[in-house]
Protein backbone atom coordinates (compact mmCIF):
# COMPACT_ATOMS: atom_id res chain seq x y z
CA UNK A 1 -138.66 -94.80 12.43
CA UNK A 2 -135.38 -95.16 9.84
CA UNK A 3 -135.11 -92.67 7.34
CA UNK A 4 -133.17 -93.78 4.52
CA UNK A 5 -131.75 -91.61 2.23
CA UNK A 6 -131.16 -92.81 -2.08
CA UNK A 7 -133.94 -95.12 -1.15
CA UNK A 8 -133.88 -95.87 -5.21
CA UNK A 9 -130.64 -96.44 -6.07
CA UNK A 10 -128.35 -100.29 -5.68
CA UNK A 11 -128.32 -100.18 -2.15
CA UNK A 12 -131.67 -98.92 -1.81
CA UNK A 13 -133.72 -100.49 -3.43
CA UNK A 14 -132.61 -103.77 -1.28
CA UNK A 15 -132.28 -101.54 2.28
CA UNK A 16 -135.41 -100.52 2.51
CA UNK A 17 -137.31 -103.70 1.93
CA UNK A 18 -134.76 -105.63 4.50
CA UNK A 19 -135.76 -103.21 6.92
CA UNK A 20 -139.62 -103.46 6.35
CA UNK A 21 -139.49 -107.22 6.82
CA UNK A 22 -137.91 -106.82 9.70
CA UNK A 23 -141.10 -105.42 11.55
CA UNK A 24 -139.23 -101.53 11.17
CA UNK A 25 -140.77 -97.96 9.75
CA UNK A 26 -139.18 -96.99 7.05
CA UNK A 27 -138.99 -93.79 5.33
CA UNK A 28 -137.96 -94.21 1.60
CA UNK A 29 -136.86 -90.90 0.66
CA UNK A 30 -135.71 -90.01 -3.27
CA UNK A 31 -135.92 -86.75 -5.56
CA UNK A 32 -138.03 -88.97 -8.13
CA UNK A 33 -141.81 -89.98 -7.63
CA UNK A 34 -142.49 -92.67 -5.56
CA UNK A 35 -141.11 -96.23 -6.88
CA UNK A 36 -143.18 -98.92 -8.19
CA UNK A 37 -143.02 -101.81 -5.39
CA UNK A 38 -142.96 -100.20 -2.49
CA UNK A 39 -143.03 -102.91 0.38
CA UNK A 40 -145.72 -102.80 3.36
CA UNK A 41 -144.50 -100.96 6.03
CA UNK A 42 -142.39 -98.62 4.28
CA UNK A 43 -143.84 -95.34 2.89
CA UNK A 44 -142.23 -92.59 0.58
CA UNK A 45 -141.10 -88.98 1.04
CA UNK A 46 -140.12 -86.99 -1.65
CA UNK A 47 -136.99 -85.08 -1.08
CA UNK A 48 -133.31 -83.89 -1.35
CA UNK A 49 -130.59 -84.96 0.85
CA UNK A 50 -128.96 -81.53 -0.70
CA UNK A 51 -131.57 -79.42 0.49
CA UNK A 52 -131.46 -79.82 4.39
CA UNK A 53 -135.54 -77.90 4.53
CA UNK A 54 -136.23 -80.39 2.31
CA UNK A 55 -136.05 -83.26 4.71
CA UNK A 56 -136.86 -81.76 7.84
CA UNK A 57 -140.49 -82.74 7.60
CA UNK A 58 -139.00 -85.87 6.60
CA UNK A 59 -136.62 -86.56 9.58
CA UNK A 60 -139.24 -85.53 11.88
CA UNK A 61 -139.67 -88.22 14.57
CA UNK A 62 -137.15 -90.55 13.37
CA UNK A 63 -134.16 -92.20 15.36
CA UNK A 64 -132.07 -93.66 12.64
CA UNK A 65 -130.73 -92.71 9.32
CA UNK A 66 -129.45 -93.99 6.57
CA UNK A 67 -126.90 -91.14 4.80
CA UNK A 68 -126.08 -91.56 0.94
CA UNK A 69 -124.79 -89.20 -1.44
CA UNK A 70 -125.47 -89.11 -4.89
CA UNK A 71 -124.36 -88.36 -8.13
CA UNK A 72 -123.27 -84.19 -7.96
CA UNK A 73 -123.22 -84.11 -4.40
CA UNK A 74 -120.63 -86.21 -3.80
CA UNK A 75 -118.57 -82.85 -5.01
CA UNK A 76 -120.54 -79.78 -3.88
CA UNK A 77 -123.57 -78.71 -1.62
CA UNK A 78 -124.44 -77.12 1.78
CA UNK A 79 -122.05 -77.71 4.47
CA UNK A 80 -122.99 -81.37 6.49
CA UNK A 81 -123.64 -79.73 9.23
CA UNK A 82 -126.56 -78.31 7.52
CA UNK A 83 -128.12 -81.68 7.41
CA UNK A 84 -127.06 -82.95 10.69
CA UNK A 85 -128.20 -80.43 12.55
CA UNK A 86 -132.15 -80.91 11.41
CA UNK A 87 -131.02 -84.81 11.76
CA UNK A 88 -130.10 -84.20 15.33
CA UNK A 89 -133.06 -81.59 16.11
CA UNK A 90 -136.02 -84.32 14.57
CA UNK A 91 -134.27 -86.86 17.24
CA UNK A 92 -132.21 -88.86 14.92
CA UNK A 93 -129.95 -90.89 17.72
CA UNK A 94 -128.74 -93.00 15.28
CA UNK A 95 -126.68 -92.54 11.31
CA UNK A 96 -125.28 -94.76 9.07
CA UNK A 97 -123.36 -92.94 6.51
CA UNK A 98 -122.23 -94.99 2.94
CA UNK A 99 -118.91 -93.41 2.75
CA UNK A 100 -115.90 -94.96 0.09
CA UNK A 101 -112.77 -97.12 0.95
CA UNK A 102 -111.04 -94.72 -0.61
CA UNK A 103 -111.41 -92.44 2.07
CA UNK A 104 -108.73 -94.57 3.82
CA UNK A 105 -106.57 -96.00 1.15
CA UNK A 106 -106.04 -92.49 -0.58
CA UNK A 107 -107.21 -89.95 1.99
CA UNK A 108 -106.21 -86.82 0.01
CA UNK A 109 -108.08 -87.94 -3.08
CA UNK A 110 -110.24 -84.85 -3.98
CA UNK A 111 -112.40 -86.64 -5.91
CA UNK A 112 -113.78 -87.57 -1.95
CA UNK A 113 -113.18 -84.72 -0.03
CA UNK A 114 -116.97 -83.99 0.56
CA UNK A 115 -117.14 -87.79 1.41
CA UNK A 116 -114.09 -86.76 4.20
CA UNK A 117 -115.85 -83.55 5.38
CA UNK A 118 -119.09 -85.92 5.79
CA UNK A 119 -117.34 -88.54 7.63
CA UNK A 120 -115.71 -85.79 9.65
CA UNK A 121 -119.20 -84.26 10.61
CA UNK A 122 -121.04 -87.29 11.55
CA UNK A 123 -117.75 -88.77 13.69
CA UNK A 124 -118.08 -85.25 15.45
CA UNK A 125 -122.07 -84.74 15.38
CA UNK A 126 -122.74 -86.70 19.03
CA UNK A 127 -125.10 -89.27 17.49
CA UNK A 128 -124.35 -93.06 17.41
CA UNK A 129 -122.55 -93.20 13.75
CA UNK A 130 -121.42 -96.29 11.84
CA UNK A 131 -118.95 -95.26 8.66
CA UNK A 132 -119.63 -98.28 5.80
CA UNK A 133 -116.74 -97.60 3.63
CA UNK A 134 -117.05 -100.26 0.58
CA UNK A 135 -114.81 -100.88 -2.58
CA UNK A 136 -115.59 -101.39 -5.99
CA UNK A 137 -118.91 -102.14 -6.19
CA UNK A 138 -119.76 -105.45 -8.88
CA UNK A 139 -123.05 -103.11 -10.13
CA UNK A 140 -120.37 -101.09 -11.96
CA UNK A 141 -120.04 -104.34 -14.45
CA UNK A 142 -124.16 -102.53 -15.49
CA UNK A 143 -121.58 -100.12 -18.18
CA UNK A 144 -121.23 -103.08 -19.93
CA UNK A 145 -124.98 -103.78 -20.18
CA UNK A 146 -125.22 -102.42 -24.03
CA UNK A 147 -122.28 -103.92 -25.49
CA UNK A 148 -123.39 -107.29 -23.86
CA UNK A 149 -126.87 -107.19 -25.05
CA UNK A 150 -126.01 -105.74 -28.46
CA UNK A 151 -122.66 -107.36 -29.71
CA UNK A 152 -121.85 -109.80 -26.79
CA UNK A 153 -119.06 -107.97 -25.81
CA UNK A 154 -117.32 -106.62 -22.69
CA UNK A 155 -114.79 -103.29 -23.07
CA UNK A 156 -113.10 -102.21 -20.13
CA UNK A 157 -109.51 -101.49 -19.01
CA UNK A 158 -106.86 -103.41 -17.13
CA UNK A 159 -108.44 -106.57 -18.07
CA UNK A 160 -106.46 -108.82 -15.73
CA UNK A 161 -106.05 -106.74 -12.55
CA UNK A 162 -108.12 -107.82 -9.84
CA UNK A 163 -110.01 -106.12 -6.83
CA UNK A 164 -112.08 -107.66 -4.70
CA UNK A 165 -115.79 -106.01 -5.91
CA UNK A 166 -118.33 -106.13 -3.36
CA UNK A 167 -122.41 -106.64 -4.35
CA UNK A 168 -124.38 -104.04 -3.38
CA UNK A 169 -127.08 -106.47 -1.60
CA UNK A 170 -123.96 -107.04 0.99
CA UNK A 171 -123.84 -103.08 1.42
CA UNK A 172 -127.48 -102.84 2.46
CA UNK A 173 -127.65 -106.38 4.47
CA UNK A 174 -124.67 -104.20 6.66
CA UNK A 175 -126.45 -100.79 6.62
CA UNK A 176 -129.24 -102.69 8.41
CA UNK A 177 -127.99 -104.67 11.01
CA UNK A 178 -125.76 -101.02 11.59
CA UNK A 179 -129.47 -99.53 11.74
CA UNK A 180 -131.32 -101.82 13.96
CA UNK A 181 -129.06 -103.43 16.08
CA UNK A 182 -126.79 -102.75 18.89
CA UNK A 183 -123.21 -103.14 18.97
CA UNK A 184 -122.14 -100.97 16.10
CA UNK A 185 -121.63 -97.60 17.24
CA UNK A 186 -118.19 -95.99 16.55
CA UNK A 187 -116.99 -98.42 13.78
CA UNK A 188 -116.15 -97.90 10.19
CA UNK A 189 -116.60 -100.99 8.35
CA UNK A 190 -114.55 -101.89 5.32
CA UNK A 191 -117.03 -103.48 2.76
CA UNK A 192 -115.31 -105.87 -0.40
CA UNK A 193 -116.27 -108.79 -1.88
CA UNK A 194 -114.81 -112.51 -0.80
CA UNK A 195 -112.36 -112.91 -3.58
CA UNK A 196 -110.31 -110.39 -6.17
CA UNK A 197 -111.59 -110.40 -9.42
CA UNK A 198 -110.69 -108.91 -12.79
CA UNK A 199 -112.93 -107.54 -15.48
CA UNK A 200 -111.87 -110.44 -17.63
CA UNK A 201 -112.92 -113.07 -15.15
CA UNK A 202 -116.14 -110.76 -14.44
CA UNK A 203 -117.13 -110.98 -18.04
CA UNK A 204 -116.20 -114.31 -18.12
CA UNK A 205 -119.18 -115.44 -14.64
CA UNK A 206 -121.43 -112.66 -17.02
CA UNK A 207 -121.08 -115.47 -20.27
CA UNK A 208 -121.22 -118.41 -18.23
CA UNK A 209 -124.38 -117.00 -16.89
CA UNK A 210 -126.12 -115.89 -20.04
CA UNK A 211 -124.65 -119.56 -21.37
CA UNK A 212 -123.44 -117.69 -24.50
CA UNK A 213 -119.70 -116.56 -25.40
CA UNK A 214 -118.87 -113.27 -24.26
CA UNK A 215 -115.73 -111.33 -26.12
CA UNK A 216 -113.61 -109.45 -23.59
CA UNK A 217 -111.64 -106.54 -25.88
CA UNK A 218 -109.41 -104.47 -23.36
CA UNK A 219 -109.12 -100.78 -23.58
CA UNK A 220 -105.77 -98.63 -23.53
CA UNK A 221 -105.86 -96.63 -20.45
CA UNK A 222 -106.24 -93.37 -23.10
CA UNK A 223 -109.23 -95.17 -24.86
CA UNK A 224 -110.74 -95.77 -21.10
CA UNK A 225 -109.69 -92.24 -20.34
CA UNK A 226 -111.81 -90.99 -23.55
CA UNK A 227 -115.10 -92.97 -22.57
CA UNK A 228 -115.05 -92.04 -19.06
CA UNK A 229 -114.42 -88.60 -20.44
CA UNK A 230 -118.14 -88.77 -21.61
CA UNK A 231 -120.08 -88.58 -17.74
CA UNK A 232 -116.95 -87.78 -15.50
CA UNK A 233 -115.31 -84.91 -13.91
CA UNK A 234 -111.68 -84.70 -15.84
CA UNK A 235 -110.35 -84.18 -12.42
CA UNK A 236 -111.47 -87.89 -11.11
CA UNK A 237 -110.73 -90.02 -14.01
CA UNK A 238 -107.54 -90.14 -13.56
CA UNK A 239 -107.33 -91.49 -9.87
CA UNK A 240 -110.55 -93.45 -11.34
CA UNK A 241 -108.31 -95.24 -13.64
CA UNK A 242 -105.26 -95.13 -11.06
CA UNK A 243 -107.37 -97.54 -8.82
CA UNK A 244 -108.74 -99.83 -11.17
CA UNK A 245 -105.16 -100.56 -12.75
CA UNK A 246 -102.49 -99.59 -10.08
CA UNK A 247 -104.29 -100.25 -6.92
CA UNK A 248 -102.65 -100.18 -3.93
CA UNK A 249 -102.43 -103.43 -1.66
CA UNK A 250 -104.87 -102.42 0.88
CA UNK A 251 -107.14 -101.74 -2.06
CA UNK A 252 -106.81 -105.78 -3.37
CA UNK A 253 -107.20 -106.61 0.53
CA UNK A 254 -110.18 -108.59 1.22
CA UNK A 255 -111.95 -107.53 4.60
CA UNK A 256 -113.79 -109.83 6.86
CA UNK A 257 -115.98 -107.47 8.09
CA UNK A 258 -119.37 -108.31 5.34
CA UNK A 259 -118.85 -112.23 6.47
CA UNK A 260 -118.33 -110.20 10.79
CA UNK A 261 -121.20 -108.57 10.57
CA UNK A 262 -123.60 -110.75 8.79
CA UNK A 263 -122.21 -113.94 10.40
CA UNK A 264 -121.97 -115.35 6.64
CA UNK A 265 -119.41 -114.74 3.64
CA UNK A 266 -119.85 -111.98 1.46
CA UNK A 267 -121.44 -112.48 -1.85
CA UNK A 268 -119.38 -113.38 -4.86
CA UNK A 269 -119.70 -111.30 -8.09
CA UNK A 270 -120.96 -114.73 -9.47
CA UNK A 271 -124.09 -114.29 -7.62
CA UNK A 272 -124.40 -110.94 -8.45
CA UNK A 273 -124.09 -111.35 -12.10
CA UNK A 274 -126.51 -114.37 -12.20
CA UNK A 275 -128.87 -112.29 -10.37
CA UNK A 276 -128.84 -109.47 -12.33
CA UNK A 277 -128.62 -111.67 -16.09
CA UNK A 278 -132.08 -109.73 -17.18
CA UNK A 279 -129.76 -106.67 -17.76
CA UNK A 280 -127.48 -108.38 -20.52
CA UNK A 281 -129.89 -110.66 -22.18
């Protein structure tokens, strides 16, 4: 049985039904009601990832897990231990965790020191672990969902510095083979997308897409600063903003380990964006 932990979110919502295709039990496990669409083979468990009692029931009799953080407890919660050790005691053998590239290109970031003290705890815990450690992921280009559907147009920052954004789909494809198969114990996979590409050129695959002109109006790192201001922590905007318009070579460095692991190349925000056109129509 795989547990798998933000069973509702981008990676998700793809994981789990990869997994129940492949012949595997699945446990979709989210703090909301259960999803519309569930596939055969999976079932859902209402829970916290937080709240370690929460998903003990939940854990019992499973080998493998799939570990996500979410949204506040990226930056506080009980210690991982807390969760690893009902993991461990249900029989859990096996744990994918969906940790952050920045984790290795800007280890003292604090916006990911409970990412760090997670990595640190599974690396230690005694179970088979695989670290997935992805970039930017091309499902951030969803902020620009309104403006696009509304005026046609695409605000962001640093409008012509590229990073290579990886799709989400990719993530999950990797988080199960990492969770069914042999071979991947002990490795930390860095997860990006097959080519750099800036928001400009993003907007530009959105238009092309859609088949309609898309405006591309760049903000000043203050204006960017301001909206991010709206639904961020003050103290991670600015290493937010230091990444998407100062990153660091490693952080433009395209990895071959999506294209290593699936045994095809990663997917190019093109296909993510024509995918996902029903947002910005």
């Amino acid at each position: 049985m795989i547990v798998i932990t933000g069973a509702t979110g981008n990676i998700g919502r793809t994981l789990v039904p990869l997994l129940a295709e492949a012949g595997r039990d699945v446990v979709a496990v989210s703090r909301r009601p259960e999803p519309e669409g569930l596939p055969a083979g999976a079932r859902h468990a209402r829970a916290d990832v937080g709240n370690s009692a929460s998903m003990r029931p939940v854990l019992d009799g499973a080998d493998a897990l799939f570990l996500m953080l979410g949204g506040e407890l990226n930056g506080y919660g009980e210690s991982p231990d807390a969760l690893l050790d009902v993991a461990l005691d249900a029989g859990v053998k096996r744990i994918v965790l969906l940790s952050s590239q920045l984790n290795s290109t800007r280890p003292e970031a604090p916006s990911h020191t409970r990412l760090r003290a997670f990595e640190a705890a599974v690396r230690a815990s005694g179970a088979d672990f695989t670290i997935l450690r992805p970039g930017g992921f091309a499902s951030n280009a969803f902020a620009w969902a309104e403006s696009v559907r509304t005026g046609r147009t695409v605000f962001a920052p640093f409008g012509d510095v590229a990073l290579p954004v990886v799709d989400p789909a990719d993530i999950a494809a990797v988080a199960a083979a990492a969770l069914r198969e042999d071979g991947h114990a002990g490795r930390t996979y860095e997860l990006t997308g097959p080519e750099a590409v800036s928001p400009r050129q993003q907007a530009a695959a959105i238009s092309r897409g859609l088949g309609e002109e898309i405006a591309f109006v760049e903000l000043s790192r203050e204006e960017a600063h301001a909206h991010l201001a709206q639904f961020m922590p003050e103290e991670v905007i600015d290493g937010t903003l230091d990444v998407l318009g100062v990153p660091l070579p490693s952080e433009q460095t395209i990895s071959p380990d999506v294209e290593n692991v699936l045994r095809r190349p990663a997917n190019p925000f093109s296909e993510w964006a024509t995918r996902n056109l029903r947002a910005f129509r």
